[in-house]
C-alpha atoms as a PDB file:
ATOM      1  CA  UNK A   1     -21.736 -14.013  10.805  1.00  0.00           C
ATOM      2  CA  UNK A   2     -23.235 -10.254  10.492  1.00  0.00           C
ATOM      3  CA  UNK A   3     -23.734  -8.605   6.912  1.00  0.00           C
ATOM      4  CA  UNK A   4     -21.125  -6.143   8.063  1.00  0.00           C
ATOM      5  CA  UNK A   5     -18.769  -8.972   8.965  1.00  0.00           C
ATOM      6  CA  UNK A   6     -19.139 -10.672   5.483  1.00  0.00           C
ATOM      7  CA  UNK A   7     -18.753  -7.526   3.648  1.00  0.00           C
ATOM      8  CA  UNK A   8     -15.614  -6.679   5.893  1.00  0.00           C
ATOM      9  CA  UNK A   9     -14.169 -10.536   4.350  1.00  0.00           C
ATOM     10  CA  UNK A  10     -15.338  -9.751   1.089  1.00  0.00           C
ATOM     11  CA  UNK A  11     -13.459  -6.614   1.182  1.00  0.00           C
ATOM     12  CA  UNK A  12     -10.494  -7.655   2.519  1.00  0.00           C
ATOM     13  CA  UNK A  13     -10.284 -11.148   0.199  1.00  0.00           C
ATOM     14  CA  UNK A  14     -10.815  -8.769  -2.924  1.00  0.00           C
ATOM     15  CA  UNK A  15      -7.984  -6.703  -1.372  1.00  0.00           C
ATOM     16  CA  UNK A  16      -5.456  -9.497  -1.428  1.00  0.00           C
ATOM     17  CA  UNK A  17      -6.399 -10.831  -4.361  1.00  0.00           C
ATOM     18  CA  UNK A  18      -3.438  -9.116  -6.058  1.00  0.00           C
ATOM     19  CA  UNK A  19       0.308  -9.543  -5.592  1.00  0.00           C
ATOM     20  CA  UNK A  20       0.982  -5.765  -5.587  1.00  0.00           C
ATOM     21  CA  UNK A  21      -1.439  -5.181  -3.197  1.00  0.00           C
ATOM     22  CA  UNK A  22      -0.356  -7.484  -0.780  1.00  0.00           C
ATOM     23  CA  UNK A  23       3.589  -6.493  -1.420  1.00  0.00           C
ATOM     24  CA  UNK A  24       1.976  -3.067  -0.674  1.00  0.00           C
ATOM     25  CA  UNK A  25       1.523  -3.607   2.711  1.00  0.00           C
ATOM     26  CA  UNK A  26       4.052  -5.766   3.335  1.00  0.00           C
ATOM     27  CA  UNK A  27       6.366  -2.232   2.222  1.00  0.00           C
ATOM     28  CA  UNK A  28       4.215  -0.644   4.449  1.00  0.00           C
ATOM     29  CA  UNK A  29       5.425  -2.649   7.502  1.00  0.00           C
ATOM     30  CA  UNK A  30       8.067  -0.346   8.963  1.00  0.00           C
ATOM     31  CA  UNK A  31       6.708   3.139   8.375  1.00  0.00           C
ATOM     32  CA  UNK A  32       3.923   4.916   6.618  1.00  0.00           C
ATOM     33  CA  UNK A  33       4.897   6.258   2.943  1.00  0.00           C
ATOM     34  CA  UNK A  34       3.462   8.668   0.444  1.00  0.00           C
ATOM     35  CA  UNK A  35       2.129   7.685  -2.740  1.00  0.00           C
ATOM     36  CA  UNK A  36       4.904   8.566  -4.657  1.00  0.00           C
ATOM     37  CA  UNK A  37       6.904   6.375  -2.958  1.00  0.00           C
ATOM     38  CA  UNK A  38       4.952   3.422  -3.430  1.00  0.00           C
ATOM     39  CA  UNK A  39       4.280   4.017  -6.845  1.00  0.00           C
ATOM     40  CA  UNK A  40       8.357   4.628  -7.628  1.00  0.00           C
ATOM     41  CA  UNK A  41       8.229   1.006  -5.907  1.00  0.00           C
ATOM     42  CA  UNK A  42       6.195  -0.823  -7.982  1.00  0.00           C
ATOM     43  CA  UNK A  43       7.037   1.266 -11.137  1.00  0.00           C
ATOM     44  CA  UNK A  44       3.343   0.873 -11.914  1.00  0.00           C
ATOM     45  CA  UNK A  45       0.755   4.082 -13.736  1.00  0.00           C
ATOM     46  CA  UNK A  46      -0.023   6.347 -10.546  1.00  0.00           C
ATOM     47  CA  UNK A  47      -3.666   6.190 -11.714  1.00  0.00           C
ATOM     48  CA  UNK A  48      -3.174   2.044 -11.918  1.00  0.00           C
ATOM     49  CA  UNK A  49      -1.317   2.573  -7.992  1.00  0.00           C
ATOM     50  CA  UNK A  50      -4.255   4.833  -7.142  1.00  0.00           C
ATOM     51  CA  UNK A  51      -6.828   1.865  -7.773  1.00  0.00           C
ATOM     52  CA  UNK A  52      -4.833  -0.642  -5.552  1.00  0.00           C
ATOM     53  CA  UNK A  53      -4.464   1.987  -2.485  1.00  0.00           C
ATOM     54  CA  UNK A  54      -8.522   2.335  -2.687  1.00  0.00           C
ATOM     55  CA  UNK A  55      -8.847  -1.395  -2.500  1.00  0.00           C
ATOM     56  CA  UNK A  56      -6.537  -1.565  -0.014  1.00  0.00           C
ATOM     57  CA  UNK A  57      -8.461   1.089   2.256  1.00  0.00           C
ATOM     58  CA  UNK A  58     -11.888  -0.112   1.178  1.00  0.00           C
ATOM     59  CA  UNK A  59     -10.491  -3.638   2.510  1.00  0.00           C
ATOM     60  CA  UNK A  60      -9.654  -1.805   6.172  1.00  0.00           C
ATOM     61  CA  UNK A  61      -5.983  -2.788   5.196  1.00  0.00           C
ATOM     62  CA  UNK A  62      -4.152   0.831   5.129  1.00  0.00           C
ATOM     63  CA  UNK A  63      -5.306   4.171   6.833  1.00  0.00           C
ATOM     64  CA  UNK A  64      -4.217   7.170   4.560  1.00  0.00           C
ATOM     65  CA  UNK A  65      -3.939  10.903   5.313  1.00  0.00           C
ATOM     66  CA  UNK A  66      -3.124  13.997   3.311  1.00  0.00           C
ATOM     67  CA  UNK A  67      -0.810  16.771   4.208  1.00  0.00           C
ATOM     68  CA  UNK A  68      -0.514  19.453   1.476  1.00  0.00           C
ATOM     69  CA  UNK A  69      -0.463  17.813  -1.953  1.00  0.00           C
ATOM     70  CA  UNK A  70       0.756  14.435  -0.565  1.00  0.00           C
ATOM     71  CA  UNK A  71      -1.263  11.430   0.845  1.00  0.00           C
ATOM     72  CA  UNK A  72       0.216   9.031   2.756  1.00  0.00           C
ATOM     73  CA  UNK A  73      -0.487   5.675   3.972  1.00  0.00           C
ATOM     74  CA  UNK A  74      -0.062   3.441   6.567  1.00  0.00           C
ATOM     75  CA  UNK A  75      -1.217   0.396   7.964  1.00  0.00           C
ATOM     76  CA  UNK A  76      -4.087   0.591  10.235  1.00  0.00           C
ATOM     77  CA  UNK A  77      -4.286   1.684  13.871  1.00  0.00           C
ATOM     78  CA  UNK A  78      -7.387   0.780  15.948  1.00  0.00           C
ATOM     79  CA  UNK A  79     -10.230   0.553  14.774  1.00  0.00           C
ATOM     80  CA  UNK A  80      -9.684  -1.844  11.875  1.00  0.00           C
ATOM     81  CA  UNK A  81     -12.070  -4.732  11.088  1.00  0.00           C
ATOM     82  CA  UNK A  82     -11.368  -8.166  12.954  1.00  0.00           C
ATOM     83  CA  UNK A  83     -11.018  -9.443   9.022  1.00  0.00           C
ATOM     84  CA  UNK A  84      -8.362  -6.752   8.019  1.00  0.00           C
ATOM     85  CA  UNK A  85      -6.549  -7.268  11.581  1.00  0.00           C
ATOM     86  CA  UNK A  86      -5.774 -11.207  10.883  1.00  0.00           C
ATOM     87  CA  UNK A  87      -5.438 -10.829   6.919  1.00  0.00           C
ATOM     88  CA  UNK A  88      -2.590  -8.185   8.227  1.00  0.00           C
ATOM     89  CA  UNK A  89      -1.108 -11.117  10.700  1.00  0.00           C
ATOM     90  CA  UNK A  90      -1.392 -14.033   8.178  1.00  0.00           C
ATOM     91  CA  UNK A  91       0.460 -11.615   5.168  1.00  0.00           C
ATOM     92  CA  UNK A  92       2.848 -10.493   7.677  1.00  0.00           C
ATOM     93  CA  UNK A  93       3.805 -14.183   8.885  1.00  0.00           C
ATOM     94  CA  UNK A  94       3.263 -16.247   5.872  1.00  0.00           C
ATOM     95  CA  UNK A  95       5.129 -13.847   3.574  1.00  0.00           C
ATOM     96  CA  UNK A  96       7.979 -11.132   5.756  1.00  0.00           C
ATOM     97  CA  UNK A  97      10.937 -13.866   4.118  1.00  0.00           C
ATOM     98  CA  UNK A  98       9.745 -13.906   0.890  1.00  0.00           C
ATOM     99  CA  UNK A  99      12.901 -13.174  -2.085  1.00  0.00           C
ATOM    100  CA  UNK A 100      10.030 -10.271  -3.933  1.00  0.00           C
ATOM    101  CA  UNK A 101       9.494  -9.100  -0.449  1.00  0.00           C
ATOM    102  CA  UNK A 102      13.193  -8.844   0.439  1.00  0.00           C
ATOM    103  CA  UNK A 103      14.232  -7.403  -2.874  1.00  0.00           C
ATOM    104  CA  UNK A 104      11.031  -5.197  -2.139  1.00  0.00           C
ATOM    105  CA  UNK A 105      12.903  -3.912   0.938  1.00  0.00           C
ATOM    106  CA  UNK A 106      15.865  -3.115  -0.466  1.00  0.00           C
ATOM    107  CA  UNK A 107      14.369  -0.633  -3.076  1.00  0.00           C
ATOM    108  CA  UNK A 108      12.579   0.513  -0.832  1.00  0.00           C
ATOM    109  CA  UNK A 109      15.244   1.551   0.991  1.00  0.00           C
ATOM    110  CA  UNK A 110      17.075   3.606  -2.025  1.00  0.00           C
ATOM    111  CA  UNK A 111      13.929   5.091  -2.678  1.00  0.00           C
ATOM    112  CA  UNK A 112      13.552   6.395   0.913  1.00  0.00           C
ATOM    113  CA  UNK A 113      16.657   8.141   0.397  1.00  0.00           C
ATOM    114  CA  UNK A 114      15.191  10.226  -2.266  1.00  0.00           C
ATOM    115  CA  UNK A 115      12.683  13.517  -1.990  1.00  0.00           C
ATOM    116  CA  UNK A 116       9.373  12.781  -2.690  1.00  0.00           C
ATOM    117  CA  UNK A 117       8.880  15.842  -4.644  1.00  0.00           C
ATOM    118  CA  UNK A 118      11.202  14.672  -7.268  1.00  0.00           C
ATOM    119  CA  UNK A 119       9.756  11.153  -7.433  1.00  0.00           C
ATOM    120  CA  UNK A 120       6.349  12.415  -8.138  1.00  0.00           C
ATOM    121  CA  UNK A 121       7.936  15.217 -10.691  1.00  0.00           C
ATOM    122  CA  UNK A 122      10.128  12.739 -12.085  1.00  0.00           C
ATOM    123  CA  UNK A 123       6.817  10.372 -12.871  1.00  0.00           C
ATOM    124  CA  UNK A 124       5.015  13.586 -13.891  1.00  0.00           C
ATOM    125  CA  UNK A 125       7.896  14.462 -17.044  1.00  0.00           C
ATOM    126  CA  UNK A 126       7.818  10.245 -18.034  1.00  0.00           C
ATOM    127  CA  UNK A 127       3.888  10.176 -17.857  1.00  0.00           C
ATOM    128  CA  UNK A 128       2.962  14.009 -18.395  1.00  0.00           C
ATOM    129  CA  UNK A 129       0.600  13.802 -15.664  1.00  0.00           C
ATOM    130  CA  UNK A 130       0.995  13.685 -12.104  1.00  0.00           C
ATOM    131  CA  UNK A 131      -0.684  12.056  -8.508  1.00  0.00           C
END
């Protein structure tokens, strides 16, 4: 195994080493989906969702890219590490019919429904600060 390999499995084990994170890409499945979105989700501190995207893309796990004031992520196209490819297969398989995941899905689904600028100002009035 190369030093970039290992580090590529460190990463990515470090990555899914927390149930949000791995219910974060399982919501990112079917489409790509802007911060706001994800933290609305999980209900969690943006700051606190910002920390779990970075492991995420440190891992190889999610791509991100920023139009205007929004960033949005995705999971990986291409050029992904062999580790983040068959972490994303294994989470995918193992978990897809799992009740969180499902009820994941479903919110998910009412949230998609709603502008992103008024989740994130929403969070901004409760937290008086914003993504």
């Amino acid at each position: 195994m190369t030093k970039a390999a290992l580090r590529d499995l460190i990463h990515v084990t470090k990555a899914l080493a927390d149930e949000t994170r791995v219910r974060v890409l399982l919501a990112l499945r079917q489409q790509e989906l802007c911060a706001c979105q994800i933290t609305a989700l999980f209900g969690l501190a943006p700051s606190t969702m910002s920390e779990h995207l970075f492991l995420l893309k440190q891992g190889g796990l999610v791509d991100s890219r920023k139009e205007g004031r929004w960033i949005y992520y995705s999971l990986p196209g291409k050029d992904v590490p062999e580790a983040a490819r068959e972490a994303l297969r294994w989470v995918c398989r193992v978990l897809a019919d799992d009740p969180r995941v499902v009820e994941d899905v479903a919110k998910l689904q009412r949230i998609l429904k709603r502008d992103p600028a008024e989740l994130c100002r929403k969070r901004c009035r409760k937290r008086r600060f914003c993504l």
